[in-house]
PDB file of N, CA and C in Angstrom:
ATOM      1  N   UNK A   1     -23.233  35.168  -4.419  1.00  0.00           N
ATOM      2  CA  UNK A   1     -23.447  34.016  -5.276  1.00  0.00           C
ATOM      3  C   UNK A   1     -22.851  32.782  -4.601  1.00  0.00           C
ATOM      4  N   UNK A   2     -23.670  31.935  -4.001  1.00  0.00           N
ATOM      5  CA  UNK A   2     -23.320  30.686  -3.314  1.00  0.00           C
ATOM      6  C   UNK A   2     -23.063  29.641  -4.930  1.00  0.00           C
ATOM      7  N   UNK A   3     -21.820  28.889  -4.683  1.00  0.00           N
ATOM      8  CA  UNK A   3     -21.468  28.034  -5.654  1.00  0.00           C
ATOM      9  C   UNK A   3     -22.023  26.769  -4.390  1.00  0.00           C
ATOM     10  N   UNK A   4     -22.425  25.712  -5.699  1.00  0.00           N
ATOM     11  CA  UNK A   4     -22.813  24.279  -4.886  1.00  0.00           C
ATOM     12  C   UNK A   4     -21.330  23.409  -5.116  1.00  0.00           C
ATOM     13  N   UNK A   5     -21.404  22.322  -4.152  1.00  0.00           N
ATOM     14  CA  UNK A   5     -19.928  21.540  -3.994  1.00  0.00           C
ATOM     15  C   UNK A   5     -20.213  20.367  -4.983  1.00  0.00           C
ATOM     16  N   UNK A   6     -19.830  20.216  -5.973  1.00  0.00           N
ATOM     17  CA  UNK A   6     -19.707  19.423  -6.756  1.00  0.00           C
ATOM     18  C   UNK A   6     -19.782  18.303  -5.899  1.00  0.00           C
ATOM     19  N   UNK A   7     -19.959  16.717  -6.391  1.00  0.00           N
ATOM     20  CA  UNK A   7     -19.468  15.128  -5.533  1.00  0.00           C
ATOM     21  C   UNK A   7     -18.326  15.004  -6.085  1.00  0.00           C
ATOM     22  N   UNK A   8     -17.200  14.633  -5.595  1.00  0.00           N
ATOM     23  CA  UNK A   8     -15.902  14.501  -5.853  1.00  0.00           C
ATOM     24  C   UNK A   8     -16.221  13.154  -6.514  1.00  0.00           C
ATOM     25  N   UNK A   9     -15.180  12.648  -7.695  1.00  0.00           N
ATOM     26  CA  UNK A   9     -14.749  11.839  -8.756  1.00  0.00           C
ATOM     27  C   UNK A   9     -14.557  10.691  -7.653  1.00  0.00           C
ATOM     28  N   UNK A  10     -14.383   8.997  -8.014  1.00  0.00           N
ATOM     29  CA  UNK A  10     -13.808   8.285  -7.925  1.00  0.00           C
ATOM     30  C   UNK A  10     -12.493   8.295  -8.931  1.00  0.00           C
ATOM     31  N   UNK A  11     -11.206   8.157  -8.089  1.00  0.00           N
ATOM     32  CA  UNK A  11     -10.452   7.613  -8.673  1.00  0.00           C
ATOM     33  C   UNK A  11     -10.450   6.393  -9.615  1.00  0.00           C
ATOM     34  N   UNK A  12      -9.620   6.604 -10.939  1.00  0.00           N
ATOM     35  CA  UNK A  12      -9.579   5.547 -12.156  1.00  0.00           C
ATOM     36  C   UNK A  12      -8.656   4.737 -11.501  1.00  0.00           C
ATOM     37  N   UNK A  13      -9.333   3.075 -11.657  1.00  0.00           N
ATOM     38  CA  UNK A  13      -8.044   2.136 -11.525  1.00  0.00           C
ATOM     39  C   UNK A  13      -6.827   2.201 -12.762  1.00  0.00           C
ATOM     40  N   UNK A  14      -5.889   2.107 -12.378  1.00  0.00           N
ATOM     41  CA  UNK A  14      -4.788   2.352 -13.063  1.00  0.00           C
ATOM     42  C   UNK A  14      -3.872   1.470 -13.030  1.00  0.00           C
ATOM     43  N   UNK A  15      -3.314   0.551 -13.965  1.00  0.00           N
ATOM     44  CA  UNK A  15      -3.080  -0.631 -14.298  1.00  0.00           C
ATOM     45  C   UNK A  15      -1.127  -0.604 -14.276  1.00  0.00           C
ATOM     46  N   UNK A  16      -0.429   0.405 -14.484  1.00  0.00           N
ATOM     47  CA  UNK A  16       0.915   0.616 -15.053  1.00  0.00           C
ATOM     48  C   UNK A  16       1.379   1.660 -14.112  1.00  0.00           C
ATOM     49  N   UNK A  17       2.530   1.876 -14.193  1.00  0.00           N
ATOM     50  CA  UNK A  17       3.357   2.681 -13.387  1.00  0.00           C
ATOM     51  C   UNK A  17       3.333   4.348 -14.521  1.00  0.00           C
ATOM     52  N   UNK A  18       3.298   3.847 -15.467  1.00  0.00           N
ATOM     53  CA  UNK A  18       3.256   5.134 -16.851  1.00  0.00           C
ATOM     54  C   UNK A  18       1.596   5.500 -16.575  1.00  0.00           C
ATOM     55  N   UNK A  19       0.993   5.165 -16.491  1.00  0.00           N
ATOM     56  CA  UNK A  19      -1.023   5.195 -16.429  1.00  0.00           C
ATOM     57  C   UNK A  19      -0.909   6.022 -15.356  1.00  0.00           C
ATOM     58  N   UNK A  20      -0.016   5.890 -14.395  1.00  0.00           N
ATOM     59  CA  UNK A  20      -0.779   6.751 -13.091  1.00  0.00           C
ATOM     60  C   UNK A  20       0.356   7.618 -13.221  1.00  0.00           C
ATOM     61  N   UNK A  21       1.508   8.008 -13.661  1.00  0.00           N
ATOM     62  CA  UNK A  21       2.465   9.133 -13.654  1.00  0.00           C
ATOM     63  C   UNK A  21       1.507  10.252 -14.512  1.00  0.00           C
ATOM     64  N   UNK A  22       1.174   9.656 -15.748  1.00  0.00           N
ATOM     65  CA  UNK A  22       0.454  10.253 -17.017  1.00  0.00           C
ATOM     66  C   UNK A  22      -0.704  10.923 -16.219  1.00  0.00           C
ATOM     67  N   UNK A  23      -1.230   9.857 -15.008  1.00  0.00           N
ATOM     68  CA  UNK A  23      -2.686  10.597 -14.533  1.00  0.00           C
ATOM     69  C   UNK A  23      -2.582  12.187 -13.804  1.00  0.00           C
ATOM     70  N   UNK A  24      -1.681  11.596 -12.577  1.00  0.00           N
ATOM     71  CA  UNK A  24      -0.883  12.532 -12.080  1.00  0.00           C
ATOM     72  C   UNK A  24      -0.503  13.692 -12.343  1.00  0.00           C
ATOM     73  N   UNK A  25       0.007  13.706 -13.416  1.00  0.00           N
ATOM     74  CA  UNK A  25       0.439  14.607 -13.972  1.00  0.00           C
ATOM     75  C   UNK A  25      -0.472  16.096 -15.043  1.00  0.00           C
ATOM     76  N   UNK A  26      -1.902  15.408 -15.307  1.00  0.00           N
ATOM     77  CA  UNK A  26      -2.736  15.890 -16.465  1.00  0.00           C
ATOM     78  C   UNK A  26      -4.045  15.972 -15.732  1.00  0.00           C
ATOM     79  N   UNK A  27      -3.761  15.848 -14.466  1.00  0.00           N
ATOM     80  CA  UNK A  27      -5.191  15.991 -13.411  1.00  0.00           C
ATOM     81  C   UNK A  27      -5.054  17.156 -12.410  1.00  0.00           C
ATOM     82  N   UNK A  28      -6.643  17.223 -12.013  1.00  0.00           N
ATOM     83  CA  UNK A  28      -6.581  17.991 -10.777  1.00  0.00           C
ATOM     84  C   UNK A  28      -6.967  17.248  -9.641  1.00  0.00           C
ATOM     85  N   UNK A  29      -6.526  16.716  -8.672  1.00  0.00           N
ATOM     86  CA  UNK A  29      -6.264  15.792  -7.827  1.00  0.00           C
ATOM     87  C   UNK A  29      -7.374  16.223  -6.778  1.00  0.00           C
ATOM     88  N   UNK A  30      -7.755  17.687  -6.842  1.00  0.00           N
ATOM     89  CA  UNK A  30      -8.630  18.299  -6.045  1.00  0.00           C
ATOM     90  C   UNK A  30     -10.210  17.459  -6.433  1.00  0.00           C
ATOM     91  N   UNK A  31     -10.457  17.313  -7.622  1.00  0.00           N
ATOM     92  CA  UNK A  31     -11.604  16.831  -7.747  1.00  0.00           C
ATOM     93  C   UNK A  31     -11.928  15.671  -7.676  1.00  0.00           C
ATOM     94  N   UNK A  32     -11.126  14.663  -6.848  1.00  0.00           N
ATOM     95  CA  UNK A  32     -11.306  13.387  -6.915  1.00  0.00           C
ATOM     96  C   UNK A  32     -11.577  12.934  -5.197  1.00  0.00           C
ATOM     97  N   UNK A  33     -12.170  12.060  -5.169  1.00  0.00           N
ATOM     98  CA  UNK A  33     -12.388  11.749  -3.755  1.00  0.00           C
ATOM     99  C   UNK A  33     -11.030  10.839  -2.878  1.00  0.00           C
ATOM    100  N   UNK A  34     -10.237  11.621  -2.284  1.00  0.00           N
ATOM    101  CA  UNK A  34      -9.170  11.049  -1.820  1.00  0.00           C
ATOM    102  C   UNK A  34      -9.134  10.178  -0.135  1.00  0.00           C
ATOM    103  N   UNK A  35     -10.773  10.052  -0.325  1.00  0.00           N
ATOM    104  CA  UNK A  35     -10.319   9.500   1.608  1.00  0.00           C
ATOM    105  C   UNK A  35     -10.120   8.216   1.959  1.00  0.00           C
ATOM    106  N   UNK A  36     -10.726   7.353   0.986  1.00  0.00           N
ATOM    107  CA  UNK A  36     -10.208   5.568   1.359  1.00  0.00           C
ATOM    108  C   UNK A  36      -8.619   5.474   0.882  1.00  0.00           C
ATOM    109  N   UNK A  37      -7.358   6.855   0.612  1.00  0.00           N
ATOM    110  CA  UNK A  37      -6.494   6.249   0.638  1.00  0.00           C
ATOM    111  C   UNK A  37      -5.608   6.223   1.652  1.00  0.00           C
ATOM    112  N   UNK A  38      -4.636   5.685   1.713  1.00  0.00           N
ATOM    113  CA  UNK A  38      -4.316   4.713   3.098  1.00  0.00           C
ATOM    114  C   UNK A  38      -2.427   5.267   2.569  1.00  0.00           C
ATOM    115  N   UNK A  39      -1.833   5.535   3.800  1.00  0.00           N
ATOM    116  CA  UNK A  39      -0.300   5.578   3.324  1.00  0.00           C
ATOM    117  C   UNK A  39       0.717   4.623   3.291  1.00  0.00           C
ATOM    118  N   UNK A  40       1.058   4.212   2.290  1.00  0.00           N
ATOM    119  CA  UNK A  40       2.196   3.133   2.172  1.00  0.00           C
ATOM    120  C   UNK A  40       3.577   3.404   2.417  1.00  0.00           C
ATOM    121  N   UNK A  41       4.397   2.242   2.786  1.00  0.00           N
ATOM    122  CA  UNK A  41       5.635   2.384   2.931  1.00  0.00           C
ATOM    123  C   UNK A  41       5.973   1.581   1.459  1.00  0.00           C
ATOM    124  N   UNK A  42       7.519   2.231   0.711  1.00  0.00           N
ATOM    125  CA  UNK A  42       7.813   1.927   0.171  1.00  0.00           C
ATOM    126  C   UNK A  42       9.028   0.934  -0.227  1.00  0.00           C
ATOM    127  N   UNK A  43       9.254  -0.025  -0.339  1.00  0.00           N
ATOM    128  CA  UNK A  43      10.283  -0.760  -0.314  1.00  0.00           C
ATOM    129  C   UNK A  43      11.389  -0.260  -0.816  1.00  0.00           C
ATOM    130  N   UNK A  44      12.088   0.655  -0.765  1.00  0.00           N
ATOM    131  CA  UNK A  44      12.885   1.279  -1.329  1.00  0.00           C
ATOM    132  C   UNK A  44      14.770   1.071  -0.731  1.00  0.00           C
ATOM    133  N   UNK A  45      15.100   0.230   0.856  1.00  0.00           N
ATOM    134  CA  UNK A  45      15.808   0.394   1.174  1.00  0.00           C
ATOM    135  C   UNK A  45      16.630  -0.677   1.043  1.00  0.00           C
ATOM    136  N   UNK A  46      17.785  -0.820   0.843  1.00  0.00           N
ATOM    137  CA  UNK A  46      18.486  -2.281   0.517  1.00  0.00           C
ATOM    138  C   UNK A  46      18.272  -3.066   1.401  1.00  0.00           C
ATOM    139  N   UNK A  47      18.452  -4.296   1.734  1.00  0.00           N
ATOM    140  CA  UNK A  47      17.981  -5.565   2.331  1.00  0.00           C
ATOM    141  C   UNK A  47      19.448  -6.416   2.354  1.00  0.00           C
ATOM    142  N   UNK A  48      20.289  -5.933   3.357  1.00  0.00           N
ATOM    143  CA  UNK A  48      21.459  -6.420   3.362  1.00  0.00           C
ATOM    144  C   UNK A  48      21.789  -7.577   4.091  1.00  0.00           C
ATOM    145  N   UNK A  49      20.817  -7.546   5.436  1.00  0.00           N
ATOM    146  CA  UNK A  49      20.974  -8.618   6.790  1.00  0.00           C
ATOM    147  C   UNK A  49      19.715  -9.239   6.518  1.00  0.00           C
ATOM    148  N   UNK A  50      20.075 -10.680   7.078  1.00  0.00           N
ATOM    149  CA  UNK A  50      19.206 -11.805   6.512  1.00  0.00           C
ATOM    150  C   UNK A  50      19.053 -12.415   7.928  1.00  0.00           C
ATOM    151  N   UNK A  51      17.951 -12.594   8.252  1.00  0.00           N
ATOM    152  CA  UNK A  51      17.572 -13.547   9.414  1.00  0.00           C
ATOM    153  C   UNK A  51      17.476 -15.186   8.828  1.00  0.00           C
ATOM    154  N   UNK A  52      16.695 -16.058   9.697  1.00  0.00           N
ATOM    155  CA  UNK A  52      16.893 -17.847   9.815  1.00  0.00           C
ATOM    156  C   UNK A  52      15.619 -17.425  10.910  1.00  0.00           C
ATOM    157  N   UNK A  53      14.620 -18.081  10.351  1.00  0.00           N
ATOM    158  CA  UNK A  53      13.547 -18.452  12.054  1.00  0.00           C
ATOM    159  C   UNK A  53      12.617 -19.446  11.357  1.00  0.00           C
ATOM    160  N   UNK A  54      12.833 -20.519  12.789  1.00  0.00           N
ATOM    161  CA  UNK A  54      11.706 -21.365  12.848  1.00  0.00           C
ATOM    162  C   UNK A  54      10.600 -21.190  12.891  1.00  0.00           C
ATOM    163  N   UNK A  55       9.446 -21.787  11.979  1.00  0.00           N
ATOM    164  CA  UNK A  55       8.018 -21.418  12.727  1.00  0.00           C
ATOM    165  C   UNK A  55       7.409 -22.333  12.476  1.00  0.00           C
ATOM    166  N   UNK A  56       6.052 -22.570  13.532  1.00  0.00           N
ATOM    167  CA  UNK A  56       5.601 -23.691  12.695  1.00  0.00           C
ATOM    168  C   UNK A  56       4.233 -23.537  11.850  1.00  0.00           C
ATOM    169  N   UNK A  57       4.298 -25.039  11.087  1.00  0.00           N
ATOM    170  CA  UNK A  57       3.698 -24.734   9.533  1.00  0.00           C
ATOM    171  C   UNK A  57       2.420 -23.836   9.817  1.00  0.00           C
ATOM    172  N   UNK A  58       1.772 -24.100  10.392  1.00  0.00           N
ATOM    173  CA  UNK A  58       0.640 -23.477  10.651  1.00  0.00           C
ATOM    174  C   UNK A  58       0.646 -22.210  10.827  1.00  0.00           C
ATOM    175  N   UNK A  59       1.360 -21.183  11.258  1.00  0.00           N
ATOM    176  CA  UNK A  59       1.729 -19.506  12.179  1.00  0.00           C
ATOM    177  C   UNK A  59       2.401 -19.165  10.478  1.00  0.00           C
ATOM    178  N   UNK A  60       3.120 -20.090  10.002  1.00  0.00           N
ATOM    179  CA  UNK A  60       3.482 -19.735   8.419  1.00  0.00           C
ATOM    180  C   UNK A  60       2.509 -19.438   7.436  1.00  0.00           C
ATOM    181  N   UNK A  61       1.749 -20.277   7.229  1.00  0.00           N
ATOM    182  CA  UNK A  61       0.666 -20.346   6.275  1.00  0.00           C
ATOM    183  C   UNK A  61      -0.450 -19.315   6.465  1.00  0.00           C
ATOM    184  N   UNK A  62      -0.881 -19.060   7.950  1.00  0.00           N
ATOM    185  CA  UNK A  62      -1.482 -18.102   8.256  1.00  0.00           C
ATOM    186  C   UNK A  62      -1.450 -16.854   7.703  1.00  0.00           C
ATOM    187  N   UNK A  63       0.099 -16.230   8.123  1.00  0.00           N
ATOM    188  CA  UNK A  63       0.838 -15.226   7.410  1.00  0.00           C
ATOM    189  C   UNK A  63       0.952 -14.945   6.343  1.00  0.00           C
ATOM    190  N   UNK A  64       1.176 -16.070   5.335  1.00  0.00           N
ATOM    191  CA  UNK A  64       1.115 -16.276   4.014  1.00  0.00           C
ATOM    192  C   UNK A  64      -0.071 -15.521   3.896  1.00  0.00           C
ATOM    193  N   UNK A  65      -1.236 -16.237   3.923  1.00  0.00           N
ATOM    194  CA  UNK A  65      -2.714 -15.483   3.708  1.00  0.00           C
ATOM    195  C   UNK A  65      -2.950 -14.305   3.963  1.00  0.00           C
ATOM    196  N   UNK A  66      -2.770 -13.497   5.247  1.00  0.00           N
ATOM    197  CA  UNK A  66      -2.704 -12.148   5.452  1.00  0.00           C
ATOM    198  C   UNK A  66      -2.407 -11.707   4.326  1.00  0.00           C
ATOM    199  N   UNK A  67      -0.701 -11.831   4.064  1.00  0.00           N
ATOM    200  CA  UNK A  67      -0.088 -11.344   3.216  1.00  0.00           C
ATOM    201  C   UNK A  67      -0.438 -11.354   1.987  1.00  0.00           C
ATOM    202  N   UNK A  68      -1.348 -12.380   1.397  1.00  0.00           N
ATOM    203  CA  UNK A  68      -2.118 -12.744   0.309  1.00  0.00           C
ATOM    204  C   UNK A  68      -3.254 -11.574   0.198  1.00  0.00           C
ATOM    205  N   UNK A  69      -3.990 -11.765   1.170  1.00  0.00           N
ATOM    206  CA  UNK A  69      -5.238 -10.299   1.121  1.00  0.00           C
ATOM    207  C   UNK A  69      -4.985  -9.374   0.978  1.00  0.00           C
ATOM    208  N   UNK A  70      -3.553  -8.523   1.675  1.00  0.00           N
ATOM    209  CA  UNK A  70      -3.034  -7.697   1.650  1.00  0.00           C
ATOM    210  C   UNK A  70      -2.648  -7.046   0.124  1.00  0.00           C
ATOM    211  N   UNK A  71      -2.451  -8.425  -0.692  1.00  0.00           N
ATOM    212  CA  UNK A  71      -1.688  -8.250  -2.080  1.00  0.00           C
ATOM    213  C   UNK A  71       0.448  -8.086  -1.483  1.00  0.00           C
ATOM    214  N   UNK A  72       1.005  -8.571  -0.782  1.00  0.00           N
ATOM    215  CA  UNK A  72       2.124  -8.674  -0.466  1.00  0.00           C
ATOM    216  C   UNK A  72       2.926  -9.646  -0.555  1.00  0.00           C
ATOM    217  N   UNK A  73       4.005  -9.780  -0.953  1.00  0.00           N
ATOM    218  CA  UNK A  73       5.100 -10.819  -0.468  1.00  0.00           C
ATOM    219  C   UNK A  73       5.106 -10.625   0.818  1.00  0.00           C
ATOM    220  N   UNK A  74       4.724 -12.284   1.453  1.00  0.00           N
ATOM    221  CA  UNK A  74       4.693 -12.464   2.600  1.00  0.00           C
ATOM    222  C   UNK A  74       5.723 -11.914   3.988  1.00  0.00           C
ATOM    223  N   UNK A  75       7.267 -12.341   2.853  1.00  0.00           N
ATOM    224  CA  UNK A  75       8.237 -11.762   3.811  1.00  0.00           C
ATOM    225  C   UNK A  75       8.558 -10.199   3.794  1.00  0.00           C
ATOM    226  N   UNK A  76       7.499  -9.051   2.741  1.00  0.00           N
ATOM    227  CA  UNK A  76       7.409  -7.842   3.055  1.00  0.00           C
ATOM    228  C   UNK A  76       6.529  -7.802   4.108  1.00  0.00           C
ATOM    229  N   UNK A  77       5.388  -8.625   4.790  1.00  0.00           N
ATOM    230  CA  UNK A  77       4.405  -8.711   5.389  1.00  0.00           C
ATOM    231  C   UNK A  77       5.434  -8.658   6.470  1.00  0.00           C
ATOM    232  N   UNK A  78       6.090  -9.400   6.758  1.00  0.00           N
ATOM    233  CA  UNK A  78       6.865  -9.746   8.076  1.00  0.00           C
ATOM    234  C   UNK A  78       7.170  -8.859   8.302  1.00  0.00           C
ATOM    235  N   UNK A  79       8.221  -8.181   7.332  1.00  0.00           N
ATOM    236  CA  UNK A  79       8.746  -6.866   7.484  1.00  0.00           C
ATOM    237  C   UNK A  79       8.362  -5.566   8.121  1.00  0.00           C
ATOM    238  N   UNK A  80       6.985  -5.824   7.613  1.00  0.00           N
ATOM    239  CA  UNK A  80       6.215  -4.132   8.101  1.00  0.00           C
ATOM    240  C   UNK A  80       5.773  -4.828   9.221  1.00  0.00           C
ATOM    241  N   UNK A  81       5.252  -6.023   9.837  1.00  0.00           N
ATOM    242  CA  UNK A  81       4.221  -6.281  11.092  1.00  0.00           C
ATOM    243  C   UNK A  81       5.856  -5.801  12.389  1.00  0.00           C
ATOM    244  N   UNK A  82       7.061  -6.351  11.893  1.00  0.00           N
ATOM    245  CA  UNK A  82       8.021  -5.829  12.330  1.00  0.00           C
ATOM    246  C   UNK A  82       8.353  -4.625  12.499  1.00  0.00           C
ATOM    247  N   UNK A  83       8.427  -3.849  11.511  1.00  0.00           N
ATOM    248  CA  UNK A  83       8.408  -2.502  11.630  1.00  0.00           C
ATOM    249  C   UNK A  83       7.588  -1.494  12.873  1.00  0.00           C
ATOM    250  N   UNK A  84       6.323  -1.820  12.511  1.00  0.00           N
ATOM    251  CA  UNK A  84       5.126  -1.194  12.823  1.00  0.00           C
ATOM    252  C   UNK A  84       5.216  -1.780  14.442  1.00  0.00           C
ATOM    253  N   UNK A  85       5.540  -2.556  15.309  1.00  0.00           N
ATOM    254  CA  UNK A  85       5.561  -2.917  16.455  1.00  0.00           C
ATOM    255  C   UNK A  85       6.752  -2.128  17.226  1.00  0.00           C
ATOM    256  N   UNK A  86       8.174  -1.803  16.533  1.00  0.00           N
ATOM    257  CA  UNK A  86       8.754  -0.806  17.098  1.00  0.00           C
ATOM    258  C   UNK A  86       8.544   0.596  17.518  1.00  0.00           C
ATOM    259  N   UNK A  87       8.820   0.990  18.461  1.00  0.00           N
ATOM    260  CA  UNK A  87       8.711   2.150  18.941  1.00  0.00           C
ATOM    261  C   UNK A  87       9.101   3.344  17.922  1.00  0.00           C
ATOM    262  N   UNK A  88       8.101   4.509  17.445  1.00  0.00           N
ATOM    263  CA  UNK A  88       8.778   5.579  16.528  1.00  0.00           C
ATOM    264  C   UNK A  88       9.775   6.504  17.165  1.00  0.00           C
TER     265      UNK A  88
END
């Protein structure tokens, strides 16, 4: 008896931090189509040392925008383009 492969679900947009624990939790994660997701880093680590840098307006504003498309605070933007250029 050959079973056919179902089309996997789109994921529900989920608006709250409680909406997607609740989802999480009361789903089968198997039936949903998981490949446009992408892995994030989480801001989770204290932010103790503080830099000072010049730039000019223009290389700023730029960034800004990235960071805008992205959906980010710009200076998390900095953060990860920083990150992500170091050696693992």
């Amino acid at each position: 008896m050959n079973e056919t492969a179902r089309p996997l679900k789109k994921l529900p947009v989920l608006k709250t931090d409680e909406e997607a624990e609740e989802f999480v939790a009361n789903s089968d994660l198997s039936e949903y189509d998981l490949s446009e997701l992408k892995p994030v880093r989480f801001e989770l680590r204290r932010k103790e040392a503080r830099i000072n840098m010049r730039l000019p307006e223009d290389l700023l504003n730029a960034v800004k925008g990235v960071a805008k498309r992205h959906g980010i605070p710009y200076q998390r933007y900095i953060r990860q383009v920083l990150e992500q250029s170091l050696p693992k």
